[in-house]
PDB file of N, CA and C in Angstrom:
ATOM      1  N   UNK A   1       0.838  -1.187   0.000  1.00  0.00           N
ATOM      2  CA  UNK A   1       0.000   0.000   0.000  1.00  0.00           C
ATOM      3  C   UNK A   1       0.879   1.244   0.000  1.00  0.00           C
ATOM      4  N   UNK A   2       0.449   2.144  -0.982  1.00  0.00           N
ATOM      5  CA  UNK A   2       1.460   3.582  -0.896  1.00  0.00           C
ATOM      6  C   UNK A   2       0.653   4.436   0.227  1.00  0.00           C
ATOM      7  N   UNK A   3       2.054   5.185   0.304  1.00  0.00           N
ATOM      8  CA  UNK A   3       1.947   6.252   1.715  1.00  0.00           C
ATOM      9  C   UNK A   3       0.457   7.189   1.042  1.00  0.00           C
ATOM     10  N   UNK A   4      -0.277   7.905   1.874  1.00  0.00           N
ATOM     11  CA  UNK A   4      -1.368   8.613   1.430  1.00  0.00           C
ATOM     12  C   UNK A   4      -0.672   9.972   0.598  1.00  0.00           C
ATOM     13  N   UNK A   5       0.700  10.382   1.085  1.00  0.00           N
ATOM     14  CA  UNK A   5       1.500  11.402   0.721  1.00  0.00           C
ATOM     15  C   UNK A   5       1.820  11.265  -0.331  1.00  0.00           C
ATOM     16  N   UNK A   6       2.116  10.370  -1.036  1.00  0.00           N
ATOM     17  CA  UNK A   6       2.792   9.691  -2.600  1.00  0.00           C
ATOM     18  C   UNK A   6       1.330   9.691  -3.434  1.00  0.00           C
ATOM     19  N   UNK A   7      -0.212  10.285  -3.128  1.00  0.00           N
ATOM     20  CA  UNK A   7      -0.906   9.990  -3.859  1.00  0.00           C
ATOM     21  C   UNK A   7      -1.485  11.197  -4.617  1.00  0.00           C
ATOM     22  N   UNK A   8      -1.401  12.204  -3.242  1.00  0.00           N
ATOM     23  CA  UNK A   8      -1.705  13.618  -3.507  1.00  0.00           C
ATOM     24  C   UNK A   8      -0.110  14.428  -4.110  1.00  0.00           C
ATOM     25  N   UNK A   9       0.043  15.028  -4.789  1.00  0.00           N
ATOM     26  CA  UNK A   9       0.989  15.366  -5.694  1.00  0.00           C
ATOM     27  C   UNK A   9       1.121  17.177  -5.336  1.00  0.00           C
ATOM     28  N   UNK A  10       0.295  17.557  -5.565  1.00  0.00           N
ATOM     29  CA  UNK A  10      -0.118  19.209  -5.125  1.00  0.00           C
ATOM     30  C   UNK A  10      -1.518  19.867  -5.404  1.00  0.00           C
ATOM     31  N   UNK A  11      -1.865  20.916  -4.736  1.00  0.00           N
ATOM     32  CA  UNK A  11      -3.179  21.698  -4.841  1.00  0.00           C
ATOM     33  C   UNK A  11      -2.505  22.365  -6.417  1.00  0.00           C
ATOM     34  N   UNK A  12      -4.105  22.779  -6.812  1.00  0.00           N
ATOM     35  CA  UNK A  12      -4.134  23.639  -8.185  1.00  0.00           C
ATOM     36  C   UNK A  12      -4.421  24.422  -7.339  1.00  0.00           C
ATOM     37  N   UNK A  13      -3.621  25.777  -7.942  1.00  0.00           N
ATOM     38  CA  UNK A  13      -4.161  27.362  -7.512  1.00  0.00           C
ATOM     39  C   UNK A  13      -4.255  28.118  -8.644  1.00  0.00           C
ATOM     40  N   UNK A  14      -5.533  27.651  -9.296  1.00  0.00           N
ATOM     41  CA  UNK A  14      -5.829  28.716 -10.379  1.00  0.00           C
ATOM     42  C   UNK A  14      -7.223  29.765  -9.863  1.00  0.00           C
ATOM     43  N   UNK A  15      -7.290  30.442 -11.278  1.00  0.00           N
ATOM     44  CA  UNK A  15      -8.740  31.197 -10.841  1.00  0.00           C
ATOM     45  C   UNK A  15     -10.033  30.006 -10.714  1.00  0.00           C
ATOM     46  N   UNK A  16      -9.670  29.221 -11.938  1.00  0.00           N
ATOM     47  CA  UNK A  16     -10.579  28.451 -12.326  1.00  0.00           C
ATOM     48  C   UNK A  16     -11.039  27.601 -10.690  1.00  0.00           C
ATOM     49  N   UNK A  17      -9.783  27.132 -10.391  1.00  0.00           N
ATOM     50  CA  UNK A  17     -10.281  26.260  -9.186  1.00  0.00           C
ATOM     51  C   UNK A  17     -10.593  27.240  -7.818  1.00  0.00           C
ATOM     52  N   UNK A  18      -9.999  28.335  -7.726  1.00  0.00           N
ATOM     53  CA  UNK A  18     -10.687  29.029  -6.738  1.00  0.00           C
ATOM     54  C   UNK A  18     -12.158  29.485  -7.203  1.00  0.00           C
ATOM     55  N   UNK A  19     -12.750  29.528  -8.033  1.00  0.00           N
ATOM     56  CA  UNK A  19     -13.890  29.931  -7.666  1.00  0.00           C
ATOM     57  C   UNK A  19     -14.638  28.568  -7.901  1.00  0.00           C
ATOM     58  N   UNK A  20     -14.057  27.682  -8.175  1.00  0.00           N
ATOM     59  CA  UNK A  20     -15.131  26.113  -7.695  1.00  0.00           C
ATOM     60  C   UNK A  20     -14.950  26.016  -5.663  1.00  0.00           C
ATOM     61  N   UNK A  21     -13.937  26.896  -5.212  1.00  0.00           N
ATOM     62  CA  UNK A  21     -14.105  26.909  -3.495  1.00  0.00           C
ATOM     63  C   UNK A  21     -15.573  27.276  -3.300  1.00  0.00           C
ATOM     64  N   UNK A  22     -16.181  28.372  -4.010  1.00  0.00           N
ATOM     65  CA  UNK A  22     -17.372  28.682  -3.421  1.00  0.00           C
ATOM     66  C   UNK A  22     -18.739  27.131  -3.412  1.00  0.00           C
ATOM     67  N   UNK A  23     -18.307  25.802  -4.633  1.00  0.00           N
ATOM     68  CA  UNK A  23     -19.227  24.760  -4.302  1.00  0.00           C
ATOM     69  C   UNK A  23     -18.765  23.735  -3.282  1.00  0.00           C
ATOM     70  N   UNK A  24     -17.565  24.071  -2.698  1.00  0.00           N
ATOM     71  CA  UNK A  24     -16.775  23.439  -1.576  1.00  0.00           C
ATOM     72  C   UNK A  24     -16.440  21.997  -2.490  1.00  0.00           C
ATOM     73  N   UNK A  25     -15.222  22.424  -3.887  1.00  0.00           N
ATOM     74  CA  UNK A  25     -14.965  21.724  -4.092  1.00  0.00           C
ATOM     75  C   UNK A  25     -13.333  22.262  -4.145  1.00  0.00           C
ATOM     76  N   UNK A  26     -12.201  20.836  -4.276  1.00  0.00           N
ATOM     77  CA  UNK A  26     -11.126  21.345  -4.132  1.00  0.00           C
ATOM     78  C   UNK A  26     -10.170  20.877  -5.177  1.00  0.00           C
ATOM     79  N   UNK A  27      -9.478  20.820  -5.733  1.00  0.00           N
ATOM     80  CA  UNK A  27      -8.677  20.687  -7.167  1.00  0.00           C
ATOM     81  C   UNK A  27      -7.147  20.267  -7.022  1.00  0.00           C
ATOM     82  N   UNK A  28      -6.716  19.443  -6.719  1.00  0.00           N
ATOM     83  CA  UNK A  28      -5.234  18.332  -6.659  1.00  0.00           C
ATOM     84  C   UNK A  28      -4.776  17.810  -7.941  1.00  0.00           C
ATOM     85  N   UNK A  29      -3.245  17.789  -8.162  1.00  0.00           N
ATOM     86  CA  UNK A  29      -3.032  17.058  -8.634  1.00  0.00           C
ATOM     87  C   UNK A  29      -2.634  15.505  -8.443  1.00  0.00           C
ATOM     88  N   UNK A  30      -2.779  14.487  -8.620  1.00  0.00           N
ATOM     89  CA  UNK A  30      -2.991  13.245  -8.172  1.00  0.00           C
ATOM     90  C   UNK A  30      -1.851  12.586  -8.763  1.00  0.00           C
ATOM     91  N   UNK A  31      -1.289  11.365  -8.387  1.00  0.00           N
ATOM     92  CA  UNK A  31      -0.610  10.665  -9.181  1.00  0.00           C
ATOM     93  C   UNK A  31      -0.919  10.055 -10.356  1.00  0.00           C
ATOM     94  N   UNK A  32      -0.720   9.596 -11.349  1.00  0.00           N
ATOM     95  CA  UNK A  32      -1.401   8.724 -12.269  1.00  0.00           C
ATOM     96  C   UNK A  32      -1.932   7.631 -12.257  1.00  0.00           C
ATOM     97  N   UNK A  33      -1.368   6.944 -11.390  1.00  0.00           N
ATOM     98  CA  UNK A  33      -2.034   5.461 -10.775  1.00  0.00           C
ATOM     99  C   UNK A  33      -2.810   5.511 -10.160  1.00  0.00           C
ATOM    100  N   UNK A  34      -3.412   6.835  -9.471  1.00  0.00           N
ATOM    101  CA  UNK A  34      -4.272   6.530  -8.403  1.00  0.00           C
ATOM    102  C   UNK A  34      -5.442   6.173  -8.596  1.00  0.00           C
ATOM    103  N   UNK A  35      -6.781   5.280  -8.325  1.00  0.00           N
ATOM    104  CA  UNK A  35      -7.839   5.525  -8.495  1.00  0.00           C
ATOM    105  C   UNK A  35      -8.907   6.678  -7.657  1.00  0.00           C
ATOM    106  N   UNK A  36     -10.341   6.521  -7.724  1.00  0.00           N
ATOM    107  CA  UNK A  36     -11.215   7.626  -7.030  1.00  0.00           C
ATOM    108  C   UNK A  36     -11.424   6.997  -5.749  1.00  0.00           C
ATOM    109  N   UNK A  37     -11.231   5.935  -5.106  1.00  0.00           N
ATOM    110  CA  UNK A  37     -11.051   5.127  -4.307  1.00  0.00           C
ATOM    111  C   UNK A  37      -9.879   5.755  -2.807  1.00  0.00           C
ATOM    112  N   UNK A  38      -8.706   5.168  -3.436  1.00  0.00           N
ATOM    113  CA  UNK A  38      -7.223   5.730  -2.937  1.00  0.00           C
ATOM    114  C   UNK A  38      -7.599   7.228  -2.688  1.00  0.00           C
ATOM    115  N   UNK A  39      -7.853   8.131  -3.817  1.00  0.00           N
ATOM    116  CA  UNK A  39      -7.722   9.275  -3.865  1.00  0.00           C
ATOM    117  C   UNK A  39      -8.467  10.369  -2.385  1.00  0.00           C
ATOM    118  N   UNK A  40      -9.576   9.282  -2.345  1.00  0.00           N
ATOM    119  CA  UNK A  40     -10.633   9.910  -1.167  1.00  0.00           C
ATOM    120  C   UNK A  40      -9.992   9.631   0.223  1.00  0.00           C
ATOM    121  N   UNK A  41      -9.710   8.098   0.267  1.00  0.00           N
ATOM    122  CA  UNK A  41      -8.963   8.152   1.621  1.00  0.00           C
ATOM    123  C   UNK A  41      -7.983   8.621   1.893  1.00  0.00           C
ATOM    124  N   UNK A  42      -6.832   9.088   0.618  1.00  0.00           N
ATOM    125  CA  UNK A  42      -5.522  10.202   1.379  1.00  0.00           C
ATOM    126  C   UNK A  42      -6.620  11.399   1.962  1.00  0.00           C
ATOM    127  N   UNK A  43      -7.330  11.861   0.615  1.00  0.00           N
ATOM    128  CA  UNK A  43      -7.656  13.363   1.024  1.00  0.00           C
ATOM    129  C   UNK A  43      -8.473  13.180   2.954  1.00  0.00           C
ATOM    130  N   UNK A  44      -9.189  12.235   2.775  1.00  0.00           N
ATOM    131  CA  UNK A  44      -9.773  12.395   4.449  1.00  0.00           C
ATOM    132  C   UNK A  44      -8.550  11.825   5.248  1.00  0.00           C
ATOM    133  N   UNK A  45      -7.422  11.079   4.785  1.00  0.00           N
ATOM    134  CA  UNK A  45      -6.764  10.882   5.989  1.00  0.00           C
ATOM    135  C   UNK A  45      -5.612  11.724   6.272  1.00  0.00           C
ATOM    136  N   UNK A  46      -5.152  13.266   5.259  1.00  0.00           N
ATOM    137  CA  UNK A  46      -4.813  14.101   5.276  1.00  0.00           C
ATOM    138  C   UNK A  46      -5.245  14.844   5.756  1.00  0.00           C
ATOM    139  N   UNK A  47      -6.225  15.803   5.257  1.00  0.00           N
ATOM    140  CA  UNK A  47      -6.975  16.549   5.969  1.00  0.00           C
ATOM    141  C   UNK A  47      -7.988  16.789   7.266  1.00  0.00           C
ATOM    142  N   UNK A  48      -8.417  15.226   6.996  1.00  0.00           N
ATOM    143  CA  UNK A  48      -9.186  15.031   8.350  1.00  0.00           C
ATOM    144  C   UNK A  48     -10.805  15.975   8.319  1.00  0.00           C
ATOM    145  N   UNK A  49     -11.169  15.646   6.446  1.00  0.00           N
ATOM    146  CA  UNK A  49     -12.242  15.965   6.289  1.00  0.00           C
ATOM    147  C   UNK A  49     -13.182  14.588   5.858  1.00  0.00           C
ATOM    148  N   UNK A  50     -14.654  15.004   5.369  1.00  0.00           N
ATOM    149  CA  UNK A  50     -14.858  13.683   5.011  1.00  0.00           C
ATOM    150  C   UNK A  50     -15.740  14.155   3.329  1.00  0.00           C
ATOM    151  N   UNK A  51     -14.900  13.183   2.641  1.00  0.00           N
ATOM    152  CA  UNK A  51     -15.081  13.247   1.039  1.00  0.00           C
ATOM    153  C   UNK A  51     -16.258  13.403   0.773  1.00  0.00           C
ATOM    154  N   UNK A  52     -17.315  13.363  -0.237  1.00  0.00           N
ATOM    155  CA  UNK A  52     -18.304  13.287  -1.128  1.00  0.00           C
ATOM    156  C   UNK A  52     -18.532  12.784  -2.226  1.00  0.00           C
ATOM    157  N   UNK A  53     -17.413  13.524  -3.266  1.00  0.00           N
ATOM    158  CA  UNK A  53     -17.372  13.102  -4.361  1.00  0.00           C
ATOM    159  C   UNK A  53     -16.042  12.913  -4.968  1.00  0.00           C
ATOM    160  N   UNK A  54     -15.130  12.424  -5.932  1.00  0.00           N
ATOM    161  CA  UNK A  54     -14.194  12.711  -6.508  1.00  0.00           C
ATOM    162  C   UNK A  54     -14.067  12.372  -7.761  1.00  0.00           C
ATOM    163  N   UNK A  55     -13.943  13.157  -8.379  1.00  0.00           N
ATOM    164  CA  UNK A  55     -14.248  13.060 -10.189  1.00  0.00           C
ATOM    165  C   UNK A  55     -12.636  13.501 -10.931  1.00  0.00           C
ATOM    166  N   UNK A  56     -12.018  12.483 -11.524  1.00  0.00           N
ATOM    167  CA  UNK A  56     -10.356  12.805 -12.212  1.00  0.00           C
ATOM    168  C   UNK A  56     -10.533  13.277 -13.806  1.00  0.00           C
ATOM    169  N   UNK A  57      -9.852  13.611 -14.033  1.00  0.00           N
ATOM    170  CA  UNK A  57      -9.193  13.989 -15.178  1.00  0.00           C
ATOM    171  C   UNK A  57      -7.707  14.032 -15.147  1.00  0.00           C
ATOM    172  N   UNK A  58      -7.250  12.824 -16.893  1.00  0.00           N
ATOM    173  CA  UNK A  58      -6.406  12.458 -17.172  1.00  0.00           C
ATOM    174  C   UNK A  58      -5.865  13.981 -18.198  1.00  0.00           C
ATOM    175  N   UNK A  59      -4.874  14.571 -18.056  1.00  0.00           N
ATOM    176  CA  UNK A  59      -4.980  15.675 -18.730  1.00  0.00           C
ATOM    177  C   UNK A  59      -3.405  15.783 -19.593  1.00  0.00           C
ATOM    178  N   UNK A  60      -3.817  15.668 -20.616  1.00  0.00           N
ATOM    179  CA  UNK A  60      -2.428  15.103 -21.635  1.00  0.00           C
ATOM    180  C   UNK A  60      -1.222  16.018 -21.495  1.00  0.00           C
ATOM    181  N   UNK A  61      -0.266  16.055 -21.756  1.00  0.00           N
ATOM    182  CA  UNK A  61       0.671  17.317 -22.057  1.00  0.00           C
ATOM    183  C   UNK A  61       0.965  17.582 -23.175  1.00  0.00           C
ATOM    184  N   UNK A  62       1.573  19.451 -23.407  1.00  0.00           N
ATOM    185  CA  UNK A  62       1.422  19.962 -24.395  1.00  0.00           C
ATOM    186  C   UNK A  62       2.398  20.092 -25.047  1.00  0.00           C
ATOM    187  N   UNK A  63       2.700  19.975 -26.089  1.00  0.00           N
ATOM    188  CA  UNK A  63       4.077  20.569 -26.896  1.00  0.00           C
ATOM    189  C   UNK A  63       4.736  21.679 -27.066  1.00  0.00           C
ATOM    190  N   UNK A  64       5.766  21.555 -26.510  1.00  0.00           N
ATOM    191  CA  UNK A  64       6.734  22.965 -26.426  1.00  0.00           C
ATOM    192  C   UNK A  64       7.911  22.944 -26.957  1.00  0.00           C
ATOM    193  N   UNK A  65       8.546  24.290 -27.043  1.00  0.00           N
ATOM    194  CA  UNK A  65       9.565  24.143 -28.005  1.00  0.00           C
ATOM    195  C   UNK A  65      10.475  25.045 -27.071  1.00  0.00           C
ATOM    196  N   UNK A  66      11.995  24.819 -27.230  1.00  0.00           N
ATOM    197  CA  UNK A  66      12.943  25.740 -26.346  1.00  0.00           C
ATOM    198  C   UNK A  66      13.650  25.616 -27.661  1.00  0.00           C
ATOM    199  N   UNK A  67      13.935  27.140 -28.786  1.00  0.00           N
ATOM    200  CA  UNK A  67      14.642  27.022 -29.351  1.00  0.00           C
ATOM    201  C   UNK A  67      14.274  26.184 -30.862  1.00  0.00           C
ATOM    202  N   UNK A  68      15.481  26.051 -30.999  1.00  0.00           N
ATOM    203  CA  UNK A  68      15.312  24.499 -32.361  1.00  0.00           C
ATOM    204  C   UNK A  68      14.660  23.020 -31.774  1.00  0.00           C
ATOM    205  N   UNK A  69      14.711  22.570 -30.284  1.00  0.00           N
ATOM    206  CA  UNK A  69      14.651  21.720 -29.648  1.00  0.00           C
ATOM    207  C   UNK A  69      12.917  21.468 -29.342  1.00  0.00           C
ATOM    208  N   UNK A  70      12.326  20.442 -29.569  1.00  0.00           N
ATOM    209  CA  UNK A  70      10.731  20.077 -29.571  1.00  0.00           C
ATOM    210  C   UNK A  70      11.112  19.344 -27.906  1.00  0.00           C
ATOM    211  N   UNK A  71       9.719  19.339 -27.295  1.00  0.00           N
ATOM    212  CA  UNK A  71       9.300  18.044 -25.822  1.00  0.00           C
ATOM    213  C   UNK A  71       8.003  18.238 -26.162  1.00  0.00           C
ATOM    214  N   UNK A  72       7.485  17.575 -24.993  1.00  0.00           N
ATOM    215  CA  UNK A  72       6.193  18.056 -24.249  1.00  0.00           C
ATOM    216  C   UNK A  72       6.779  18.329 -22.962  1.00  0.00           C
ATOM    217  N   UNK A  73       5.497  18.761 -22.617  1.00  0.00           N
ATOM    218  CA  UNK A  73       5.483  18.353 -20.771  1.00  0.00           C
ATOM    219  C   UNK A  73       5.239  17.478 -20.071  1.00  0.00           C
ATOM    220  N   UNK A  74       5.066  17.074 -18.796  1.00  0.00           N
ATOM    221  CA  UNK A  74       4.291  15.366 -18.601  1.00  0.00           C
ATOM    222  C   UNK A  74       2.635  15.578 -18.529  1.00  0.00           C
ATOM    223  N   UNK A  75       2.070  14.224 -19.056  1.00  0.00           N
ATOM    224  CA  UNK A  75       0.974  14.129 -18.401  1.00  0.00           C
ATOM    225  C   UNK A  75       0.736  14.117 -17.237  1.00  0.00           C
ATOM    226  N   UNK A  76      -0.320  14.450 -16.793  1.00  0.00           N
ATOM    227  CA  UNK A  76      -0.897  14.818 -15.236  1.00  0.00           C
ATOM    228  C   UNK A  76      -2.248  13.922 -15.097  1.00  0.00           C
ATOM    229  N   UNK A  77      -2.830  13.637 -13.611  1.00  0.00           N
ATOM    230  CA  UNK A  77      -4.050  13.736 -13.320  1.00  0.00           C
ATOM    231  C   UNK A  77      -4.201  14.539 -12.600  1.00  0.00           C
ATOM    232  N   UNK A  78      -6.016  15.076 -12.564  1.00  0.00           N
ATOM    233  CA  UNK A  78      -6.304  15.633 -12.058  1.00  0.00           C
ATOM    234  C   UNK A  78      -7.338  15.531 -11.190  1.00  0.00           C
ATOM    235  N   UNK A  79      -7.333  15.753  -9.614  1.00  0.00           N
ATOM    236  CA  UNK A  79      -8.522  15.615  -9.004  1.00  0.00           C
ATOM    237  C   UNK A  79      -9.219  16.978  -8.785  1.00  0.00           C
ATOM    238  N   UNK A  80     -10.990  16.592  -9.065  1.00  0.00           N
ATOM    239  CA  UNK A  80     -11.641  17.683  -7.587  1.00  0.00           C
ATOM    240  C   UNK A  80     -12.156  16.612  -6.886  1.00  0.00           C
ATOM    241  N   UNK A  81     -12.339  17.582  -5.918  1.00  0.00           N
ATOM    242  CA  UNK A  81     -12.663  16.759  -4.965  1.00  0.00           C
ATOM    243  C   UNK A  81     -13.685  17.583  -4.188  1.00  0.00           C
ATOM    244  N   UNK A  82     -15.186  16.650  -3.856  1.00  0.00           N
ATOM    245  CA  UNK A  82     -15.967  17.807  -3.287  1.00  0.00           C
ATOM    246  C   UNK A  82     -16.460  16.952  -1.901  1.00  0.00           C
ATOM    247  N   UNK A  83     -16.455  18.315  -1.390  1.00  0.00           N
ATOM    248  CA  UNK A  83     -16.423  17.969   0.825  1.00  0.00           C
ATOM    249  C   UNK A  83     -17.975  17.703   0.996  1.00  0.00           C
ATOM    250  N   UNK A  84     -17.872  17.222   1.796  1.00  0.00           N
ATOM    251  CA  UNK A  84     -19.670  17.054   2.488  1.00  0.00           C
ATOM    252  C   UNK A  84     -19.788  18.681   3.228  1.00  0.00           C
ATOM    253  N   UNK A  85     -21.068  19.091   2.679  1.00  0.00           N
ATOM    254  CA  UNK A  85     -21.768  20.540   3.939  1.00  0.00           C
ATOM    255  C   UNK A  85     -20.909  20.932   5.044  1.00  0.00           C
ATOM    256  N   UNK A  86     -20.735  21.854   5.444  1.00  0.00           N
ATOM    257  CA  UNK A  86     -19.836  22.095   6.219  1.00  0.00           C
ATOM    258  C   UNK A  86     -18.126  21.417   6.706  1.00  0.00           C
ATOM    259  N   UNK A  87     -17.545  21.039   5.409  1.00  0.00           N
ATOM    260  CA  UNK A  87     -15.980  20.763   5.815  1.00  0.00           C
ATOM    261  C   UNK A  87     -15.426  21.633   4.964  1.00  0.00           C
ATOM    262  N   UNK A  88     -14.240  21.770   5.332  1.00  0.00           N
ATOM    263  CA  UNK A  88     -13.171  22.608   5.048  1.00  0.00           C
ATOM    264  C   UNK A  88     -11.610  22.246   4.792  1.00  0.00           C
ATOM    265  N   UNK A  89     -11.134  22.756   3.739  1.00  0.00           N
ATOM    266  CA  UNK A  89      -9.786  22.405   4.136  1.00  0.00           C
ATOM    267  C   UNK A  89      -8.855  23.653   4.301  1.00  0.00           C
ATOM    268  N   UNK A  90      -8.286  24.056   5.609  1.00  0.00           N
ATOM    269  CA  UNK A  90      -7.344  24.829   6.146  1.00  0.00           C
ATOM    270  C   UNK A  90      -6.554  25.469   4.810  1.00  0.00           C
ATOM    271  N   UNK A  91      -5.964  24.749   4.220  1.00  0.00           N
ATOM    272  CA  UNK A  91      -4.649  25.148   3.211  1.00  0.00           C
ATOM    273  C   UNK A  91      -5.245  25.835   2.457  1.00  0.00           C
ATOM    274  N   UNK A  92      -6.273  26.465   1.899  1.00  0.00           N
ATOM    275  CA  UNK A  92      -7.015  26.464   1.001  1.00  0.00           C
ATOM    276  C   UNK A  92      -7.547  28.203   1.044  1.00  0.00           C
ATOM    277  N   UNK A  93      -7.609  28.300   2.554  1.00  0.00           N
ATOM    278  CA  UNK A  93      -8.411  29.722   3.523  1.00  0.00           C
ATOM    279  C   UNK A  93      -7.129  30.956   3.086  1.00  0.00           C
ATOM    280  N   UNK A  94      -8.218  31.753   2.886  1.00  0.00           N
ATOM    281  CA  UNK A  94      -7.096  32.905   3.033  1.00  0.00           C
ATOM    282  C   UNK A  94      -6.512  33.596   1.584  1.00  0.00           C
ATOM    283  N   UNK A  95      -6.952  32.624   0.608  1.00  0.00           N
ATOM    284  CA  UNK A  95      -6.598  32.886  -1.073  1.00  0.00           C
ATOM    285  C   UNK A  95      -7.381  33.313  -1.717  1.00  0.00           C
TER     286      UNK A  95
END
């Protein structure tokens, strides 16, 4: 079993996902392996909230160029994640 820490990757801090705060939903990036399963029990056994919903997106990467030189970037997943009525997550307050 992986650590709950190895599943959650980082918060999104865009506009887009701050104003999904107002449906008390929250926006992570996830590992790629993870399922919606895994994903719920880091977030409640991190935060010490209790989940609702969690809906991913696999979100491809884009092609970039430095120069003469082509990549992409990596693919990502993506979680939201939405809290039951009254939970909160701390990290989140204040932005």
């Amino acid at each position: 079993m992986r650590d709950y820490r190895d599943i959650i990757i980082k918060p999104i801090i865009t506009e887009k996902s701050m104003n999904l705060l107002a449906d008390n939903k929250y926006t992570f990036v996830v590992d790629r392996r993870a399922n919606k399963t895994e994903i719920k029990n880091a977030i409640e056994n991190i935060f010490s909230v209790k989940v609702d919903n969690v809906r991913t997106i696999n979100v491809k990467g884009k092609p970039k160029r430095m120069g003469r030189f082509e990549g992409r970037t990596p693919n990502r997943k993506k979680a939201i994640v939405t809290l039951k009525p009254g939970q909160k997550i701390r990290l989140f307050e204040g932005m």
